[in-house]
Protein backbone atom coordinates (compact mmCIF):
# COMPACT_ATOMS: atom_id res chain seq x y z
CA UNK A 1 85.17 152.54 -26.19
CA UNK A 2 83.08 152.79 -29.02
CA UNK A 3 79.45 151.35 -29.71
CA UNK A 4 78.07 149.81 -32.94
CA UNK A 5 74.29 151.09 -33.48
CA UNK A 6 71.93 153.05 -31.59
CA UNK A 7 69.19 150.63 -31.26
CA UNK A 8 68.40 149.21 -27.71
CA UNK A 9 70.77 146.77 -27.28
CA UNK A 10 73.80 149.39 -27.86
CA UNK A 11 72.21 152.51 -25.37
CA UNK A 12 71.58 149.74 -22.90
CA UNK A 13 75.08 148.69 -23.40
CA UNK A 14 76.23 152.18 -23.40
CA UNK A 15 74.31 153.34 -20.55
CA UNK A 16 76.37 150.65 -17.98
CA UNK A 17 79.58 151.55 -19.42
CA UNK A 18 78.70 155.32 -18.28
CA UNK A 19 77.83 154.55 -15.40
CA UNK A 20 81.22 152.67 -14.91
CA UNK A 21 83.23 155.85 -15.48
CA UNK A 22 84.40 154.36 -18.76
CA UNK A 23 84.25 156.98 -21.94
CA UNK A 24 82.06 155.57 -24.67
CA UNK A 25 80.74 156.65 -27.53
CA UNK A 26 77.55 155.23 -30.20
CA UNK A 27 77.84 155.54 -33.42
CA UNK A 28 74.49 155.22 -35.89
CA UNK A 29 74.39 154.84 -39.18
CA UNK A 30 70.68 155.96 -39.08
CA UNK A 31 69.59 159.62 -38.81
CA UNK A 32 67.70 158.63 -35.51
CA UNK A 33 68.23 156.55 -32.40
CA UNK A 34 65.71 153.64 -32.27
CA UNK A 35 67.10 150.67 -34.32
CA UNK A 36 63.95 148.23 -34.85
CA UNK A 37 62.17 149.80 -32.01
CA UNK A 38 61.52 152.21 -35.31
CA UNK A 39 58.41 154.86 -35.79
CA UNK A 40 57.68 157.14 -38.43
CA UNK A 41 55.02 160.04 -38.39
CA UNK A 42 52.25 160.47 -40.92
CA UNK A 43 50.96 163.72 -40.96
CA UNK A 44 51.91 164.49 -37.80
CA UNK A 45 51.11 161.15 -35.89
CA UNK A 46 53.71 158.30 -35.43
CA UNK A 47 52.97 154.75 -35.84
CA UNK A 48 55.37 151.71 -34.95
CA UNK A 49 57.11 149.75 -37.46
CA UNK A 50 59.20 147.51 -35.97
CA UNK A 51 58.34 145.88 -32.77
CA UNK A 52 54.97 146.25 -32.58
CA UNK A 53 55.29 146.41 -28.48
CA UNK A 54 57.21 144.82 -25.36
CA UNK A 55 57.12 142.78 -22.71
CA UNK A 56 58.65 142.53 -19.28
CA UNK A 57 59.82 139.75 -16.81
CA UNK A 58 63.37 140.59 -16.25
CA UNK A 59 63.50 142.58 -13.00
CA UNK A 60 65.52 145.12 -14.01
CA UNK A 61 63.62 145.49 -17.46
CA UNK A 62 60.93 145.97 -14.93
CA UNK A 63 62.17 148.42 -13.21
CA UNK A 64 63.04 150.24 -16.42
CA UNK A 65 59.68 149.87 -17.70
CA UNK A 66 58.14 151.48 -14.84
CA UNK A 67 60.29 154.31 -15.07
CA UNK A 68 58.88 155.00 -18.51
CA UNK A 69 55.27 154.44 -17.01
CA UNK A 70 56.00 157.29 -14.53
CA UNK A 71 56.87 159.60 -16.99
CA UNK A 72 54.11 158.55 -18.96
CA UNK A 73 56.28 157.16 -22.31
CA UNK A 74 54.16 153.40 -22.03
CA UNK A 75 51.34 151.92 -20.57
CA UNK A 76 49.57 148.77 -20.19
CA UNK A 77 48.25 147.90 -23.63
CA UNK A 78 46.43 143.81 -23.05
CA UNK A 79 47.39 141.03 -22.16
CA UNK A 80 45.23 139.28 -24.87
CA UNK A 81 45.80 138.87 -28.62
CA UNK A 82 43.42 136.79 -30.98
CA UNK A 83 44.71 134.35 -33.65
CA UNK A 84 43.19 133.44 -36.81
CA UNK A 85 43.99 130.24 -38.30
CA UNK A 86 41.90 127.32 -40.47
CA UNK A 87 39.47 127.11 -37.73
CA UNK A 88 38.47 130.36 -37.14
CA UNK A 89 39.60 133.13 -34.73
CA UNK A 90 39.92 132.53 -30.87
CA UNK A 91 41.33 134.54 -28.06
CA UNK A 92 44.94 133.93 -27.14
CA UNK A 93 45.42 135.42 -22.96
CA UNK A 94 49.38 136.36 -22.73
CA UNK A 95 51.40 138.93 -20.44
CA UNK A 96 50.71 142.11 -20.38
CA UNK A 97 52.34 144.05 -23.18
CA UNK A 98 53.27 147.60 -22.84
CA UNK A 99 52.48 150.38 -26.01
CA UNK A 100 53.60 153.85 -26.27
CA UNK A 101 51.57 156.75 -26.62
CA UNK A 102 55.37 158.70 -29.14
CA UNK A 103 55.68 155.44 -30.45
CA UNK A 104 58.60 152.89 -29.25
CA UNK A 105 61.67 154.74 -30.72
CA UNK A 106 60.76 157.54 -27.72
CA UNK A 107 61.94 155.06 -25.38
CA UNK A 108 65.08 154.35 -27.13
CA UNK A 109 65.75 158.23 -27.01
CA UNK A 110 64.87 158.46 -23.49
CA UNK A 111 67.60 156.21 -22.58
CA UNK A 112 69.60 157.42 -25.11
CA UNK A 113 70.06 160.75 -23.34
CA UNK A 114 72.09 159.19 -20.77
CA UNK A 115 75.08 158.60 -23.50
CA UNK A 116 76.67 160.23 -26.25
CA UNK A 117 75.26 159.16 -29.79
CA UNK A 118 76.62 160.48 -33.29
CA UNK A 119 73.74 159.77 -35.90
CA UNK A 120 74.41 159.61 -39.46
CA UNK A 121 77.82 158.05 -38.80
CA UNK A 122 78.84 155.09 -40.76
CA UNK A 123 81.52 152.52 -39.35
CA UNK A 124 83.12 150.52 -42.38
CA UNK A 125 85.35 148.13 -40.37
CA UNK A 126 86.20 146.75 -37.36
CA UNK A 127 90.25 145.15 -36.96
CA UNK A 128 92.13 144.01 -34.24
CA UNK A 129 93.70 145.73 -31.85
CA UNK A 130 90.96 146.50 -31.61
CA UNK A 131 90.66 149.70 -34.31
CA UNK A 132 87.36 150.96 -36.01
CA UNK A 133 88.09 152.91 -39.20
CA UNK A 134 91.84 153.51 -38.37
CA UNK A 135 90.90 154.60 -35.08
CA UNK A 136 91.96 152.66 -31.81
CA UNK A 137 89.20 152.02 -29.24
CA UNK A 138 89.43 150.54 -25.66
CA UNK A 139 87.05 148.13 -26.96
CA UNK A 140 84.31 147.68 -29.08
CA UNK A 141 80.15 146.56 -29.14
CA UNK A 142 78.25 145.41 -32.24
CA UNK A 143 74.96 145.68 -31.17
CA UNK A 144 73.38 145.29 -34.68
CA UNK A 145 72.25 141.94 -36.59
CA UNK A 146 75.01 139.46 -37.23
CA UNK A 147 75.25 139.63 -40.91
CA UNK A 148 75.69 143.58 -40.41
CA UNK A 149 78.08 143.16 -37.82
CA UNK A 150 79.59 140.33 -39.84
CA UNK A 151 80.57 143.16 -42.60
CA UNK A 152 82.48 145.04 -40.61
CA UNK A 153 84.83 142.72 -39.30
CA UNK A 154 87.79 141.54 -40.20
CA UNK A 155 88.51 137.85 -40.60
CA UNK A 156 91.24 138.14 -38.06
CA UNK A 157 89.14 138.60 -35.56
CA UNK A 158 87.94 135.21 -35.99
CA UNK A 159 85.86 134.80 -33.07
CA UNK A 160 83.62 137.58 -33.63
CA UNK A 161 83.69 137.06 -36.91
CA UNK A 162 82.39 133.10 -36.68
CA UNK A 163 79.98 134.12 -33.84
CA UNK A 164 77.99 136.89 -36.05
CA UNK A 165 78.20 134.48 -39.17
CA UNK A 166 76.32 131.74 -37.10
CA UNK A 167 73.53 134.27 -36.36
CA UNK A 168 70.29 133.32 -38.97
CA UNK A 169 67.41 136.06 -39.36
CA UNK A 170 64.52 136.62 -40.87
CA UNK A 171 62.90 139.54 -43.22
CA UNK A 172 59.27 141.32 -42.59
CA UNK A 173 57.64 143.62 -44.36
CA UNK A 174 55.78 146.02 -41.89
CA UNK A 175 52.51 148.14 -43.57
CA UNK A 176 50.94 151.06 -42.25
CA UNK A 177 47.24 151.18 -43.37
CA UNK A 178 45.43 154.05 -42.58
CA UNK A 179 41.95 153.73 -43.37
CA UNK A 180 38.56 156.13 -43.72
CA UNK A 181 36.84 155.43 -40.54
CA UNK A 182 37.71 152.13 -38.08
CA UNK A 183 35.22 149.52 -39.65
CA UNK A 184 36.76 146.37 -37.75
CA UNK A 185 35.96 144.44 -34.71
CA UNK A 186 37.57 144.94 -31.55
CA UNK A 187 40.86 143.01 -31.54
CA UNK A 188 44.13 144.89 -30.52
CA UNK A 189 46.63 142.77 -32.27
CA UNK A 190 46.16 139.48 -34.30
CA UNK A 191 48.32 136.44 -34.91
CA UNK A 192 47.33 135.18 -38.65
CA UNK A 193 48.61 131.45 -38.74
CA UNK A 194 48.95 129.61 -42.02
CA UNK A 195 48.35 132.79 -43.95
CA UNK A 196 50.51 133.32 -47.26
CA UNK A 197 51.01 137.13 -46.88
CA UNK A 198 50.11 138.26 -42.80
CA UNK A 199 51.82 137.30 -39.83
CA UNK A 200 50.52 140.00 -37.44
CA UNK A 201 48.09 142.77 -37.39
CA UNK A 202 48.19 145.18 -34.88
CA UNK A 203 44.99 148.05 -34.14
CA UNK A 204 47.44 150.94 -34.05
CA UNK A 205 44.46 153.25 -32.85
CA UNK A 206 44.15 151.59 -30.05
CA UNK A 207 47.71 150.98 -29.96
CA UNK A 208 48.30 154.44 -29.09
CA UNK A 209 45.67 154.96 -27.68
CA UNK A 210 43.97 157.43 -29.74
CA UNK A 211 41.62 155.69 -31.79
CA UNK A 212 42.74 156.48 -35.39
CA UNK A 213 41.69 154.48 -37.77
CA UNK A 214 45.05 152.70 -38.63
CA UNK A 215 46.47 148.59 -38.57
CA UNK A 216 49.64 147.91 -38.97
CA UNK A 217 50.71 144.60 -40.46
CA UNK A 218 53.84 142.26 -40.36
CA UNK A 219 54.38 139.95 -42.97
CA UNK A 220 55.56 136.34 -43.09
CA UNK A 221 59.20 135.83 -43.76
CA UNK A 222 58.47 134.48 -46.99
CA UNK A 223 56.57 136.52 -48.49
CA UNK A 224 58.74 139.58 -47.54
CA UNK A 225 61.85 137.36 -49.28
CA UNK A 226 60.19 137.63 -52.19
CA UNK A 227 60.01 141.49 -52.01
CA UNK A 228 62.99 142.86 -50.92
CA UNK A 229 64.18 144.21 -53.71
CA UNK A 230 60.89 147.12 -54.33
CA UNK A 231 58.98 146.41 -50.49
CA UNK A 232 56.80 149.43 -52.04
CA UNK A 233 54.92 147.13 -54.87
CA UNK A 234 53.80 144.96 -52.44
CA UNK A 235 51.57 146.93 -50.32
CA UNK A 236 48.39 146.09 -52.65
CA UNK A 237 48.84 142.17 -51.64
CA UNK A 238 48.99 143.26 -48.21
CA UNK A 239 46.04 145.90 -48.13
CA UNK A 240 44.09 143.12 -49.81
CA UNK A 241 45.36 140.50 -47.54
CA UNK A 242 44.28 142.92 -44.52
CA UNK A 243 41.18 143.50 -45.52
CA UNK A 244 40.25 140.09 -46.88
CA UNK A 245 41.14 139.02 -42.40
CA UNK A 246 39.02 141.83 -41.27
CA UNK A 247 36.64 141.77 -43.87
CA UNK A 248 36.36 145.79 -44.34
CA UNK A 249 34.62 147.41 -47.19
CA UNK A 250 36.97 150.49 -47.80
CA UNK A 251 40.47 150.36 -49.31
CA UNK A 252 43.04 152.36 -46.97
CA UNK A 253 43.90 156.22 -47.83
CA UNK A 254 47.36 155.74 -47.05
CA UNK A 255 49.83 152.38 -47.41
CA UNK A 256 53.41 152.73 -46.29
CA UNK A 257 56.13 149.46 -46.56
CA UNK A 258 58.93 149.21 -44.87
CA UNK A 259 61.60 146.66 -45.30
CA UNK A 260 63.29 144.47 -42.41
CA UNK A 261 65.71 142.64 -44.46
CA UNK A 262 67.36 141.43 -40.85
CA UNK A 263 63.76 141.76 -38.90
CA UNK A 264 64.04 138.35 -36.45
CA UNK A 265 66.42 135.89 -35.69
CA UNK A 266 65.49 132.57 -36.36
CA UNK A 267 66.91 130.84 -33.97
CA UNK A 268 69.16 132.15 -30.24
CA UNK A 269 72.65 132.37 -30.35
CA UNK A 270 74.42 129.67 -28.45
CA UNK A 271 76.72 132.38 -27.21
CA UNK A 272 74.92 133.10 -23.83
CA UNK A 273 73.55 136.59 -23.56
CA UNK A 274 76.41 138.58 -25.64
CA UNK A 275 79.55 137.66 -27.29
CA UNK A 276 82.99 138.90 -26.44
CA UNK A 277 85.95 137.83 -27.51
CA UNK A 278 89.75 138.28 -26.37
CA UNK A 279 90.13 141.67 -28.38
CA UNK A 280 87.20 143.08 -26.52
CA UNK A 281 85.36 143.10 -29.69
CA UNK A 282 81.64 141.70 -29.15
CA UNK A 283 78.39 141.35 -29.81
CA UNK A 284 74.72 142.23 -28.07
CA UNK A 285 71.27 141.69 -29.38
CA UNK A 286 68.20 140.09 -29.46
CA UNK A 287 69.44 137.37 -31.50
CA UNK A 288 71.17 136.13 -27.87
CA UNK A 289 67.80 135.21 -26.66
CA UNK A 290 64.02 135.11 -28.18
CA UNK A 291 63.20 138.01 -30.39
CA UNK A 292 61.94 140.37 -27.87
CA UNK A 293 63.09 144.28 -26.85
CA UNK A 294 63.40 142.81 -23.50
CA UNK A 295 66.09 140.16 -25.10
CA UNK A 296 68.05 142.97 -27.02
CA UNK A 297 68.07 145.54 -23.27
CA UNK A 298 69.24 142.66 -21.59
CA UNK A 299 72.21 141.21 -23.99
CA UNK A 300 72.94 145.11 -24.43
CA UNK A 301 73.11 145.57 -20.11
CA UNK A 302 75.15 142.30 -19.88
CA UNK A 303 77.73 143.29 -22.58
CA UNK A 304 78.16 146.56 -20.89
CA UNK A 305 78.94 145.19 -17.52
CA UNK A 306 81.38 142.75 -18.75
CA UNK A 307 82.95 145.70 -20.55
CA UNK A 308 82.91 147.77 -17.40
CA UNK A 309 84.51 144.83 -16.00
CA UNK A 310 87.27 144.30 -17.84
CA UNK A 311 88.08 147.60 -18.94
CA UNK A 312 87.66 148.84 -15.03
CA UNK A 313 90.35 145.54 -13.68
CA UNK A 314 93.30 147.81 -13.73
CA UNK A 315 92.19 150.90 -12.08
């Protein structure tokens, strides 16, 4: 039974197919487990740049979530965001949304540990039978965007291959901006509505609870279309745009871009919560639910038991 990417979605997947008894193994193209739960350290200090944090409603999510509380990997960030808009900013109360003090890729690797990941390993294709890279496989789990997983496949697998070519994301740019000396207002994270360049601005400092002096900003889908091809030039619109919002005096020390060509999906899959077709080739992700970590554990957990499932019947 083989995996497709090492995000959340595929250890959560993963993780119930262990449990099961059934041998599985993840393969990631990436040099880390994490997917877009990503983080990256500057000088020494890591700083989210995907998801910029989580929520939790699902009991087992829950449950999950306050096993990484125990052993101190999150904790209660706020429950309250402000927006800014054409009338000014305003508080916006929400649930309470959970930060990391290692940044949200640690969480990925703690779960990770329960299964048996190969980084730096590239899958080029996905047949029936079902057979990755002239290998068979019990089965097989594309927990990565559609259009990804959509490369891989073969057309003769023509449900899969229909189901991941219905999925529709989004790109972001995400910007760290590490600044002098913290010079803004208190205000945790910010929705920016109506903006040209800023989606969402996020107080990493207080974030992660240490107080540096660093935002991290997500950019509007369009803006980020228009910048895929060299994300790096556009971190001068973005510092500007930044500290146009927050009106700060000093321009940051460091600017970092990274590039989400697949960063959201637009709109849920009409799948359910996972794919699967008759050659026990599916799919798992947040794109089978709102654009949330909790969407991506839970289409991950669901794809795994219906694995376990099938690939248990005979026993």
């Amino acid at each position: 039974m083989i995996v497709v990417g090492a995000g959340i979605a595929g250890v959560a997947c993963a993780g119930e197919l262990v449990r099961a008894g059934v041998p599985v193994q993840i393969r990631e193209r990436g040099r880390v487990a994490g997917g877009r739960m990503a983080s990256r350290r500057f000088d020494g200090r890591p700083a989210d740049l995907g998801a910029a944090y989580l929520t939790a409603d699902d009991p087992d999510f829950v449950e999950v979530v306050r096993r990484w509380q125990a052993a101190g990997l999150v904790r209660e960030w706020t429950d309250s965001f402000v927006a800014y808009g054409p009338d000014g900013r305003r508080a916006v109360p929400g649930p309470v949304r959970w930060a990391t003090p290692r940044g949200l890729r640690s969480l990925v690797e703690e779960l990770a540990r329960e299964v048996p990941v190969t980084v730096d390993r590239w899958v080029s294709g996905v047949g029936p039978g079902p057979v990755v890279d002239g290998e068979d496989a019990a089965a097989v789990a594309l927990c990565t965007p559609g259009p990804q997983a959509a490369l891989l496949l073969d057309p003769a697998l023509t449900g899969v291959t229909g189901a991941a070519a219905r999925q529709r994301w989004s790109p972001v740019l995400a910007a760290v901006l590490r600044f002098p000396a913290r010079r803004w207002a208190d205000f945790r994270g910010a929705f920016v509505n109506g903006h040209p360049v800023l989606a969402l601005v996020c107080d990493d400092g207080d974030r992660r609870g240490d107080a540096a002096p660093v935002l991290v900003a997500h950019t509007t889908p369009e803006f980020a279309a228009g910048h895929l091809a060299q994300p790096g030039a556009a971190g001068p619109a973005i510092e500007e745009a930044v500290r146009d919002l927050l009106g700060l005096p000093d321009p940051a020390e460091l600017t970092h871009v990274h590039r989400w060509t697949y960063a959201r999906p637009v709109e849920p899959a009409p799948d359910g919560t996972f794919y699967l077709d008759d050659d026990l080739v599916g799919l798992a992700g947040d794109a089978f639910g709102k654009p949330r970590v909790q969407s991506a554990w839970c289409s991950g957990r669901d794809l795994g038991r219906e694995l376990a499932r099938r690939l248990t019947a005979g026993r």
